[in-house]
N, C-alpha and C. Protein backbone atom coordinates (compact mmCIF):
# COMPACT_ATOMS: atom_id res chain seq x y z
N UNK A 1 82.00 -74.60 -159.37
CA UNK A 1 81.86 -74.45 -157.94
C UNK A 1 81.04 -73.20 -157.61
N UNK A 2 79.88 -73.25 -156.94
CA UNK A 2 79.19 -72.35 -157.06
C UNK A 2 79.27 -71.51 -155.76
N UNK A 3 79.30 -72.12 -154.82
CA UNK A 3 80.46 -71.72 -153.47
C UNK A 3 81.38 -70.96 -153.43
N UNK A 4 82.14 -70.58 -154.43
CA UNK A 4 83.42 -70.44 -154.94
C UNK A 4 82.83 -69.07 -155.46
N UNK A 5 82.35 -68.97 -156.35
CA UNK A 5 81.85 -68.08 -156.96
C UNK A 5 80.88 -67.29 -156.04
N UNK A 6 80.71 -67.24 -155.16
CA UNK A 6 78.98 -66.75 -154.50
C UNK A 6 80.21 -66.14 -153.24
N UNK A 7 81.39 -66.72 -152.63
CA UNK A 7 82.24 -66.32 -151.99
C UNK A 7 82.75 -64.98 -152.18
N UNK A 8 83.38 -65.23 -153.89
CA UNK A 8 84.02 -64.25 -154.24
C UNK A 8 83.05 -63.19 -154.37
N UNK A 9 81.89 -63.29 -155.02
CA UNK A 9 80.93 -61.87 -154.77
C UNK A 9 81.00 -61.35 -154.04
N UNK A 10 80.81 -61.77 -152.83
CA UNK A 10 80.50 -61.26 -151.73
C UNK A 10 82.00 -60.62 -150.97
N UNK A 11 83.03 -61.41 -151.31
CA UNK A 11 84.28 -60.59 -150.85
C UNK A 11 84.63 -59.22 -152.12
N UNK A 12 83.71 -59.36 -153.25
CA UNK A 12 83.73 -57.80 -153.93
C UNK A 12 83.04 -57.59 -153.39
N UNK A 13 82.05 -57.43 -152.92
CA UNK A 13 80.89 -56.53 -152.60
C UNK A 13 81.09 -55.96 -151.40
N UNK A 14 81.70 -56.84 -150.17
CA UNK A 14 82.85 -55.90 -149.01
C UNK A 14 83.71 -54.96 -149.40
N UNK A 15 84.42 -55.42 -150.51
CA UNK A 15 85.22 -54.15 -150.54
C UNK A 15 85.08 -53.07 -151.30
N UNK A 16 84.13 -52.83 -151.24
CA UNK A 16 83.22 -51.86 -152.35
C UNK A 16 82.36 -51.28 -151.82
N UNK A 17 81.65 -51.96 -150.41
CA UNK A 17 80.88 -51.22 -150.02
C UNK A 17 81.54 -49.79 -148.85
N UNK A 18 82.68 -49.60 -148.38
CA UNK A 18 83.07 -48.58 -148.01
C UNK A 18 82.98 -47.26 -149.27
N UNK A 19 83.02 -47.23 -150.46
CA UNK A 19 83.01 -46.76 -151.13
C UNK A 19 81.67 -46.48 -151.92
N UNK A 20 81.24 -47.50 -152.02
CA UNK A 20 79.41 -47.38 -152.15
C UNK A 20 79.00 -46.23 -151.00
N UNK A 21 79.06 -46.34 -149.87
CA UNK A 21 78.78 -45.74 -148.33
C UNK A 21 78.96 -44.27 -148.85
N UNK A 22 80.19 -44.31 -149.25
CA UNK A 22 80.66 -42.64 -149.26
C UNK A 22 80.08 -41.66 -150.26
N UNK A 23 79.98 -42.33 -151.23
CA UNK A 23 79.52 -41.95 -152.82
C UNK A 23 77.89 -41.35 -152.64
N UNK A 24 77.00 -42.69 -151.77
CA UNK A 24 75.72 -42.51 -151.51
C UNK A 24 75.78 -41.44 -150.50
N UNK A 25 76.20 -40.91 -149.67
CA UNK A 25 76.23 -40.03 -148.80
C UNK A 25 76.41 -38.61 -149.31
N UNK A 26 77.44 -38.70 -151.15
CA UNK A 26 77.49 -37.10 -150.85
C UNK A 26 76.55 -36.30 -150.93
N UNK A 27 76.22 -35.18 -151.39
CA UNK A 27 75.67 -34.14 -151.48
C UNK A 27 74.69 -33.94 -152.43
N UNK A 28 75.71 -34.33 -154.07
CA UNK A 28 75.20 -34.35 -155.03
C UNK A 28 74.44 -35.56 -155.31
N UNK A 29 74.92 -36.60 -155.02
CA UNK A 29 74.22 -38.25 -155.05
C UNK A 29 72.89 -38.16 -154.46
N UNK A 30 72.68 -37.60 -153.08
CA UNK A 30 71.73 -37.60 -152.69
C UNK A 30 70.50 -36.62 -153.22
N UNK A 31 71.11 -35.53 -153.81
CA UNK A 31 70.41 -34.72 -154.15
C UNK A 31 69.73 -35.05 -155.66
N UNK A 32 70.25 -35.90 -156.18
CA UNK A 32 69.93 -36.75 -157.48
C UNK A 32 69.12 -37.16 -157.20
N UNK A 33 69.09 -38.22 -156.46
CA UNK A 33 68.02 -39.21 -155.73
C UNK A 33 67.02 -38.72 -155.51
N UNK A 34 66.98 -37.37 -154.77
CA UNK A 34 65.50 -36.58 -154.36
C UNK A 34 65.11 -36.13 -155.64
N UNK A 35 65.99 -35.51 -156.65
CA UNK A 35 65.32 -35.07 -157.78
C UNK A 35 64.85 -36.14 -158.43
N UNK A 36 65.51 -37.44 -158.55
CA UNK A 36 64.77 -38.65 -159.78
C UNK A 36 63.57 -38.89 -158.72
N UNK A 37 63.45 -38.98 -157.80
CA UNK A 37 61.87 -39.49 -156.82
C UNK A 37 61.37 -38.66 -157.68
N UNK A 38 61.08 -37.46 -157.23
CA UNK A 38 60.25 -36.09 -157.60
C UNK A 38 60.23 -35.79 -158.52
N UNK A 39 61.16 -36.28 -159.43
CA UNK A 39 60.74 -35.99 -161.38
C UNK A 39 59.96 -37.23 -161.61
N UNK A 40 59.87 -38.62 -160.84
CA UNK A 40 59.01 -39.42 -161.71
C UNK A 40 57.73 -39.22 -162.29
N UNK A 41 57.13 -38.12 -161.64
CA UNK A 41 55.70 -38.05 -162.84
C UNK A 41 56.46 -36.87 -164.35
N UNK A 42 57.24 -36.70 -164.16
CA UNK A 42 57.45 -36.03 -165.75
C UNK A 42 58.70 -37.03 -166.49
N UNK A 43 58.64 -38.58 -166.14
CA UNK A 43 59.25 -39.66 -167.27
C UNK A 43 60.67 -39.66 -166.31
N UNK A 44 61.39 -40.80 -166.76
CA UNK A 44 62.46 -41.35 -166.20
C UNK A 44 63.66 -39.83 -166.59
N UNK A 45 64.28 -39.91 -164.96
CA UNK A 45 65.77 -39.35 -165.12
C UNK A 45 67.05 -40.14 -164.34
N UNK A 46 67.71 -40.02 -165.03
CA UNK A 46 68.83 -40.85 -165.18
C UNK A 46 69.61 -40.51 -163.85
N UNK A 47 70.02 -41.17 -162.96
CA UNK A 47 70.79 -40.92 -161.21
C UNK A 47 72.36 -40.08 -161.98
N UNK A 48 72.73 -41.31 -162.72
CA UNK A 48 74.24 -40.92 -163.69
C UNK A 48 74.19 -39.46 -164.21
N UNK A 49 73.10 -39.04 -165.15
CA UNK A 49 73.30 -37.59 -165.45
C UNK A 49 72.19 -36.50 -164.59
N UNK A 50 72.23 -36.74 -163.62
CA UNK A 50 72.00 -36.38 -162.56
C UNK A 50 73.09 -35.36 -161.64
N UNK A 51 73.48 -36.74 -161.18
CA UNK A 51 75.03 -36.39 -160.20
C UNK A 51 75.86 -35.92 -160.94
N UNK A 52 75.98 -35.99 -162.27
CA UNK A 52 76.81 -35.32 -163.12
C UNK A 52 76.28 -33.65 -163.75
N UNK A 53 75.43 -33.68 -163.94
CA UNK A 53 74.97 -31.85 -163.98
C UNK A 53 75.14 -31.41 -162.43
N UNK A 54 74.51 -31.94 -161.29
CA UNK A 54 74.83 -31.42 -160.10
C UNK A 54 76.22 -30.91 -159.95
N UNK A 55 77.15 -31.58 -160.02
CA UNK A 55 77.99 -31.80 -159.99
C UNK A 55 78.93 -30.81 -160.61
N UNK A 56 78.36 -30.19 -161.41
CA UNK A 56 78.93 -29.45 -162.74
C UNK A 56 78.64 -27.87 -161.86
N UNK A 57 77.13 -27.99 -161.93
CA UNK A 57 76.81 -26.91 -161.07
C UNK A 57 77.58 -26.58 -159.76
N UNK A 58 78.12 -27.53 -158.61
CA UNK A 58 78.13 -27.39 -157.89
C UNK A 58 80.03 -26.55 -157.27
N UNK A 59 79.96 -27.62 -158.21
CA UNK A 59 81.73 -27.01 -159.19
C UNK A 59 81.89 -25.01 -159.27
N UNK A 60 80.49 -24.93 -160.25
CA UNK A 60 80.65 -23.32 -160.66
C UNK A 60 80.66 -22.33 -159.78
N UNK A 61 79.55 -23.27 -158.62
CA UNK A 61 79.15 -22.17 -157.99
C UNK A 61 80.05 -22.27 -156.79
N UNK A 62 80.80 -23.12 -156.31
CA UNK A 62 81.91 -22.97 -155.41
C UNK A 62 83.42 -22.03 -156.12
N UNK A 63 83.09 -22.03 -157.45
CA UNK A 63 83.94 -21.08 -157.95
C UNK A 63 83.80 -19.64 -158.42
N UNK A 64 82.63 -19.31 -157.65
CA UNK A 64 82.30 -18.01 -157.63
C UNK A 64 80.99 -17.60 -158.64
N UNK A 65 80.65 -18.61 -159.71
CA UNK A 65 79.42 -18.72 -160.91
C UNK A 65 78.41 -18.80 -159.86
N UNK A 66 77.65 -17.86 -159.86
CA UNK A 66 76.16 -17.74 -159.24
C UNK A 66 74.90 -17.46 -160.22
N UNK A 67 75.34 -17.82 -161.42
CA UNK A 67 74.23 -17.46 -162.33
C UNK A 67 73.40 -18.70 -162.22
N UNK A 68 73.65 -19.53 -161.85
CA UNK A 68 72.68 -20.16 -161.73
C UNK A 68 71.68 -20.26 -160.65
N UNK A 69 72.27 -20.22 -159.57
CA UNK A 69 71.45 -19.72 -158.37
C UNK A 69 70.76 -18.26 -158.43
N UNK A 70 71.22 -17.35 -159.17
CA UNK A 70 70.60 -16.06 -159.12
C UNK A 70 68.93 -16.52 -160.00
N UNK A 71 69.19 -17.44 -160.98
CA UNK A 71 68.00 -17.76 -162.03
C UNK A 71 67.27 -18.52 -161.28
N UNK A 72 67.59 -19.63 -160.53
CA UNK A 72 66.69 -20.20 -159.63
C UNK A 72 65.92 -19.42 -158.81
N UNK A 73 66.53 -18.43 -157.76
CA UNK A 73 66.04 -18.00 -156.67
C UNK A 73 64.74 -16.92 -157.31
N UNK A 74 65.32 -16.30 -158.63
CA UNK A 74 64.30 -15.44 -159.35
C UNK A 74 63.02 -16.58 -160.07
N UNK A 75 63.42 -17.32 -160.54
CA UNK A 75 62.00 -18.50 -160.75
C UNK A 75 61.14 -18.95 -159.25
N UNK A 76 62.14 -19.35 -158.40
CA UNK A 76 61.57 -19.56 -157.18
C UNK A 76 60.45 -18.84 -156.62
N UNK A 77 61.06 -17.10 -156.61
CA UNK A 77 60.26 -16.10 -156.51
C UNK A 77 59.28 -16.05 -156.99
N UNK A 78 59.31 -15.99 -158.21
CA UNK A 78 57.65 -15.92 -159.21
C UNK A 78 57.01 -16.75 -158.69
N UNK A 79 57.52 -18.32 -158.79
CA UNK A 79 56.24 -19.15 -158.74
C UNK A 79 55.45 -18.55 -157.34
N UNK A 80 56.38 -18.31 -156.36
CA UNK A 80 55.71 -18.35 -154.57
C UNK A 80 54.60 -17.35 -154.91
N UNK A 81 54.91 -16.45 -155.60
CA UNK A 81 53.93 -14.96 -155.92
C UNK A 81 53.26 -15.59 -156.62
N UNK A 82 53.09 -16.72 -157.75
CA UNK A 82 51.87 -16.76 -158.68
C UNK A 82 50.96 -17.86 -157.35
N UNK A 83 51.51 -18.39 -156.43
CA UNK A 83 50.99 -19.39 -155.84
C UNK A 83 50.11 -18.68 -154.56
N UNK A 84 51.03 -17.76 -153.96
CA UNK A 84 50.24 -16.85 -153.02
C UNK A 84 49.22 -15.69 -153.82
N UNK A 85 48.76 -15.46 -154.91
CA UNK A 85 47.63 -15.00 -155.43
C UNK A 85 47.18 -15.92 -155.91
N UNK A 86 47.33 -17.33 -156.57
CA UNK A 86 46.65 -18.18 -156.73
C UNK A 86 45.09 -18.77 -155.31
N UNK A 87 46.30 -18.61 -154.45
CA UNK A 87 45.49 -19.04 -153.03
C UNK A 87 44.52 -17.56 -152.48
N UNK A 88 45.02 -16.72 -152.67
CA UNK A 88 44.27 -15.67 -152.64
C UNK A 88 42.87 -15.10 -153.31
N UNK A 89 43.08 -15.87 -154.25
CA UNK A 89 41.96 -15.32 -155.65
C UNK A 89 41.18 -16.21 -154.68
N UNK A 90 41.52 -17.64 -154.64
CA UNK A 90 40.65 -18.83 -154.50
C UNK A 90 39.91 -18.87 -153.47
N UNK A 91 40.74 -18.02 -152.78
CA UNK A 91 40.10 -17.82 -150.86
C UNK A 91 38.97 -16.72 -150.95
N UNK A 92 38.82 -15.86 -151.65
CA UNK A 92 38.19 -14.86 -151.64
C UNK A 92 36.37 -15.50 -152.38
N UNK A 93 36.86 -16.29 -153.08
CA UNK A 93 35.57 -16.87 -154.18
C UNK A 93 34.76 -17.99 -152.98
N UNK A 94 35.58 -18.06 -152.10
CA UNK A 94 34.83 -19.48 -150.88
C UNK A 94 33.77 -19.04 -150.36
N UNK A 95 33.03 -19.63 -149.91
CA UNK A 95 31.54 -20.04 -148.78
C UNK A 95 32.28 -19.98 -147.71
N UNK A 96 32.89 -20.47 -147.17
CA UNK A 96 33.25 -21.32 -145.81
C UNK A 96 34.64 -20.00 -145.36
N UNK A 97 34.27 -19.75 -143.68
CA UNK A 97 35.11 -18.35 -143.19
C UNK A 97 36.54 -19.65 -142.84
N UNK A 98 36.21 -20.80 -142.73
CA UNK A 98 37.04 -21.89 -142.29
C UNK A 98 38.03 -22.28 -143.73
N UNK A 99 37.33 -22.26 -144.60
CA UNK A 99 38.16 -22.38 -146.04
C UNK A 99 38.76 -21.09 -146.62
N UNK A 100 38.22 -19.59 -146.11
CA UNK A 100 39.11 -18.62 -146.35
C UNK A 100 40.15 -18.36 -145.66
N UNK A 101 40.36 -18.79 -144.06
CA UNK A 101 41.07 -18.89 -143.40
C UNK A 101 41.82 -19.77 -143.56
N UNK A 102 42.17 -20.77 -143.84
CA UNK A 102 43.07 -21.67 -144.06
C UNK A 102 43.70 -21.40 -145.57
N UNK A 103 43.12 -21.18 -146.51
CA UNK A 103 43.75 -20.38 -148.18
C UNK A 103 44.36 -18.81 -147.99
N UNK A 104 44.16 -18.00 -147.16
CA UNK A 104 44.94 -17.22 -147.13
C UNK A 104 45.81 -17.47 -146.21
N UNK A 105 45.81 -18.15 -145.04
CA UNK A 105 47.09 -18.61 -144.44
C UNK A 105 48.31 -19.06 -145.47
N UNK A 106 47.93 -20.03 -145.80
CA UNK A 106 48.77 -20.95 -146.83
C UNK A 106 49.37 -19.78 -147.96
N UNK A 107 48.84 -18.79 -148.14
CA UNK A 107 49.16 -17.58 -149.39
C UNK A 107 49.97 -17.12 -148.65
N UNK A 108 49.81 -16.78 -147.29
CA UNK A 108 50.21 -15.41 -146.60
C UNK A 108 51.80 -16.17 -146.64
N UNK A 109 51.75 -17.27 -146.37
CA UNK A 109 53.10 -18.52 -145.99
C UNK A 109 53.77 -17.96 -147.16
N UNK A 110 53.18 -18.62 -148.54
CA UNK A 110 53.75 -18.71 -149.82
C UNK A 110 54.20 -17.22 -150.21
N UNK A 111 53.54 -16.16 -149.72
CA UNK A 111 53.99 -14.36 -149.98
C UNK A 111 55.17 -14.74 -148.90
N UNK A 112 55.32 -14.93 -147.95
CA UNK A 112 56.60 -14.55 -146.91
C UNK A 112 57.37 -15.57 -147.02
N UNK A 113 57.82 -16.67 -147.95
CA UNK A 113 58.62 -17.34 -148.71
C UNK A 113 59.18 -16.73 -150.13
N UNK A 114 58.26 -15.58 -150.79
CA UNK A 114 58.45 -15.25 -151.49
C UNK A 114 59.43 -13.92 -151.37
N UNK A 115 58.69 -13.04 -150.36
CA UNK A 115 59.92 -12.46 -149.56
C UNK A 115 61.02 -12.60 -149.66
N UNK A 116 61.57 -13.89 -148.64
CA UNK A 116 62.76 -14.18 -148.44
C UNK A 116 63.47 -14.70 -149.23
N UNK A 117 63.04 -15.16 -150.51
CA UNK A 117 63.59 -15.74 -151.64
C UNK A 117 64.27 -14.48 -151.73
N UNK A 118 63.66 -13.73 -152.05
CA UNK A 118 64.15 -12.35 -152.88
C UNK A 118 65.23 -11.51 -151.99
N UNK A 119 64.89 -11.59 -150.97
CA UNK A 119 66.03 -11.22 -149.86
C UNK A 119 67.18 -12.16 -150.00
N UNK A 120 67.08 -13.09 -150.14
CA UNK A 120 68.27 -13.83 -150.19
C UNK A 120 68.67 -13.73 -151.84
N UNK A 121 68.00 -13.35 -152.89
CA UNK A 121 68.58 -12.88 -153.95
C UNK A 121 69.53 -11.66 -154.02
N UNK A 122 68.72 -10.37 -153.16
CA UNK A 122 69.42 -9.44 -152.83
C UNK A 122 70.86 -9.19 -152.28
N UNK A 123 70.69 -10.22 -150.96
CA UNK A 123 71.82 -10.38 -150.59
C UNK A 123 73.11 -11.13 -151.29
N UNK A 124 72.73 -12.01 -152.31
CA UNK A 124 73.54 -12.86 -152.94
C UNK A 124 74.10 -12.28 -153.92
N UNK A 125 73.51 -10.92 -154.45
CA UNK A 125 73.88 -9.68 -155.54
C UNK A 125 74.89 -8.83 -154.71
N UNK A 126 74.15 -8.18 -153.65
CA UNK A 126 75.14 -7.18 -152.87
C UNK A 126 75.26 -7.78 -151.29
N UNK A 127 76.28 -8.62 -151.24
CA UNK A 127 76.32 -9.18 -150.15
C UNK A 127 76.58 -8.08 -148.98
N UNK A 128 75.81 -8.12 -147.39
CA UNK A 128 76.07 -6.81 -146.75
C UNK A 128 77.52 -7.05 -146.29
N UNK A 129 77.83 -5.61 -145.86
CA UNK A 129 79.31 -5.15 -145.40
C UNK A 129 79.35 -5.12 -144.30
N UNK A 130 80.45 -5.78 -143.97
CA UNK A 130 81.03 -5.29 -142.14
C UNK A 130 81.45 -4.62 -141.78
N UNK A 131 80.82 -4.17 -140.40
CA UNK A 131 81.29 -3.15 -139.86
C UNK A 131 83.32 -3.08 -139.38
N UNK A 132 83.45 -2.13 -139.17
CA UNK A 132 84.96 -2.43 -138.41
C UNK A 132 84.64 -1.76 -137.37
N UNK A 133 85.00 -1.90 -136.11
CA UNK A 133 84.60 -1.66 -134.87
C UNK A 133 86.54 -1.40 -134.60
N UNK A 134 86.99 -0.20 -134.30
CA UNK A 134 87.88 0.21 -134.03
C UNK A 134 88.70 -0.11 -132.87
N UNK A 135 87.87 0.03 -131.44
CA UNK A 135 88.10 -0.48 -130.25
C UNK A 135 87.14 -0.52 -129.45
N UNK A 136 87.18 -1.86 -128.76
CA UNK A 136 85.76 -2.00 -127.46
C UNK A 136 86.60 -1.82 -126.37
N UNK A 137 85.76 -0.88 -125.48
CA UNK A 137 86.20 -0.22 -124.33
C UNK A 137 85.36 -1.28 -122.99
N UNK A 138 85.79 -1.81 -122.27
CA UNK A 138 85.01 -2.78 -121.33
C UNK A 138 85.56 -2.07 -120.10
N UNK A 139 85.02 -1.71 -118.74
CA UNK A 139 85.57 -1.49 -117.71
C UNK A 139 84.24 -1.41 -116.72
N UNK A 140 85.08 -1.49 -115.61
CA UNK A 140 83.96 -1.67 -114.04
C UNK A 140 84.85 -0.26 -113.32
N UNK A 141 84.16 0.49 -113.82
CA UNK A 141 84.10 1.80 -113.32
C UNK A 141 84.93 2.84 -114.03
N UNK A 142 85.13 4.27 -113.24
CA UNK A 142 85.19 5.27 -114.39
C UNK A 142 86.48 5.01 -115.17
N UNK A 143 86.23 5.30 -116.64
CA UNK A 143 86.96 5.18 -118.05
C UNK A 143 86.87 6.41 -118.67
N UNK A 144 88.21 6.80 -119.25
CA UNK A 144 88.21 7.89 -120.07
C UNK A 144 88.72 7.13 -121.53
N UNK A 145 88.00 7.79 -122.34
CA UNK A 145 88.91 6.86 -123.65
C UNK A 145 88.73 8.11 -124.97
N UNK A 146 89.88 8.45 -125.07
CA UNK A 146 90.39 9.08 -126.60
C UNK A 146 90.41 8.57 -127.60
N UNK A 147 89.95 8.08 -128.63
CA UNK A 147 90.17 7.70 -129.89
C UNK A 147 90.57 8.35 -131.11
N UNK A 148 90.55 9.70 -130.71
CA UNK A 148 92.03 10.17 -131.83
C UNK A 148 92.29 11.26 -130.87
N UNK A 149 93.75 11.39 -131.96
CA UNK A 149 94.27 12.85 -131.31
C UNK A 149 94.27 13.91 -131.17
N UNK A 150 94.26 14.82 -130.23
CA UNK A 150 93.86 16.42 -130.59
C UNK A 150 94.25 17.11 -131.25
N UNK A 151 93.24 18.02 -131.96
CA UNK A 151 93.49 18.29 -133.41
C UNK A 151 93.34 17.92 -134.70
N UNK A 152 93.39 16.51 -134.50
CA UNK A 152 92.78 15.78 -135.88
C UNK A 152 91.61 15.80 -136.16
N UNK A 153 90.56 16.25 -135.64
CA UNK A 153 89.50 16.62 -136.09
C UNK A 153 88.55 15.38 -135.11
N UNK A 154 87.18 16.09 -135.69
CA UNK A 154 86.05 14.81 -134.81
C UNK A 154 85.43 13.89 -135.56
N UNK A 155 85.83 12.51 -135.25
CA UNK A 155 86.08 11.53 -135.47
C UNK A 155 84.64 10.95 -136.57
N UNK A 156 83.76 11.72 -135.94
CA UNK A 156 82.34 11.62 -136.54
C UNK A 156 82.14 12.26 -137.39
N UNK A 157 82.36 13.95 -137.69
CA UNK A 157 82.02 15.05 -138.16
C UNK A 157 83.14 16.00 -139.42
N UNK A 158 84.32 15.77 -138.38
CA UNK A 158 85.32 15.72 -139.56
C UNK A 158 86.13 17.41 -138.72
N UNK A 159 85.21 17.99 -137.97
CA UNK A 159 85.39 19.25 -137.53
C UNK A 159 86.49 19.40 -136.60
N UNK A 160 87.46 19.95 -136.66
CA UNK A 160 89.12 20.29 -135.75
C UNK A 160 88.22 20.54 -134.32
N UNK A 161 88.84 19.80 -133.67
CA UNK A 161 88.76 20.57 -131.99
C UNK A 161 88.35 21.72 -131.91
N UNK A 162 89.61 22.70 -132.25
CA UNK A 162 89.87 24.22 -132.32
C UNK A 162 88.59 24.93 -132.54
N UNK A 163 88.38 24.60 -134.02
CA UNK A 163 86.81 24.82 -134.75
C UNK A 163 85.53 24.75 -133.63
N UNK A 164 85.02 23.48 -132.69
CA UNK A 164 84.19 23.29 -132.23
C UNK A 164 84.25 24.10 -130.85
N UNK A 165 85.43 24.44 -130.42
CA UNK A 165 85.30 25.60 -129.42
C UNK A 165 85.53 27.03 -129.16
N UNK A 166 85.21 27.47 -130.84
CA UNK A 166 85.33 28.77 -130.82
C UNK A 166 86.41 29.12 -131.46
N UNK A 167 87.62 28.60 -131.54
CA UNK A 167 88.67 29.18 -131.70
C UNK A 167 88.83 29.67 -133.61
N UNK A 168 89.82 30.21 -133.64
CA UNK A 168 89.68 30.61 -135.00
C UNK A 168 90.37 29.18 -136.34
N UNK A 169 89.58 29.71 -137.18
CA UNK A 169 89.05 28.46 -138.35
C UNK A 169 90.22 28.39 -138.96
């Protein structure tokens, strides 16, 4: 019965596709996908060990392993710098003020990508610190506000009250 059979496919293939849906949507799946497009000129890569190194990675680095991202963002870097003097050399050797202008644009891009790579390396090494903001004073008209007590010294400087008006040390 071929009816029979062509039925039942299709009632697997319903209940599978909520789960197909989800799988294709994550993060790593998709990000497979963009890498196997974009690796096809250097030979077949596999979707399966794909999503599975992603995956591995993605694991580490939600657990605090940033060595891998620190090695990327530093490869990243180089290339933008070999690419923005690449375009630079090339722009300089041109005829055309229309072909130097458009090759050092494209460099100037690839240097201020290269930049921010590295800034965001920086930051990913010594992430910056927050401030603590002690108390915000808000008011619609006159405010007096003390933030420490007299005698304890100035708050900025370290210097006793006493000290800053003469009095003895």
């Amino acid at each position: 019965m071929p009816g029979l059979r062509s039925l039942r496919r299709l009632h697997a293939l319903r209940a599978c596709a909520p789960v197909l849906c989800r799988s294709r949507t994550t993060p790593t799946v998709q990000a497979a996908a963009t890498l196997q497009a974009y690796g096809k000129p250097h030979g077949l890569l596999e979707l399966d060990g794909l999503v599975v190194s992603l995956t591995e990675q993605t694991r580490a680095s939600s657990a605090g392993d940033l060595q891998r991202a620190e090695a990327m963002l530093t490869a990243q870097a180089h290339t933008l710098d070999a690419i923005f003097n690449h375009l630079a050399q090339y722009a300089v050797t041109s005829n055309s003020a229309r072909i130097l202008d458009c090759y050092l644009k494209l460099g100037l891009r690839a240097q201020a990508q290269c930049r921010a790579t590295w800034e965001a390396l920086a930051a990913l090494k010594r992430p910056p610190t927050l401030g603590y903001v002690q108390q915000a004073n808000i008011a619609h008209g006159h405010q007096q506000v003390n933030n420490h007590r007299p005698g304890s010294g100035c708050a900025w400087c370290g210097e006793s009250d006493v000290a800053k008006l003469g009095g003895p040390s």
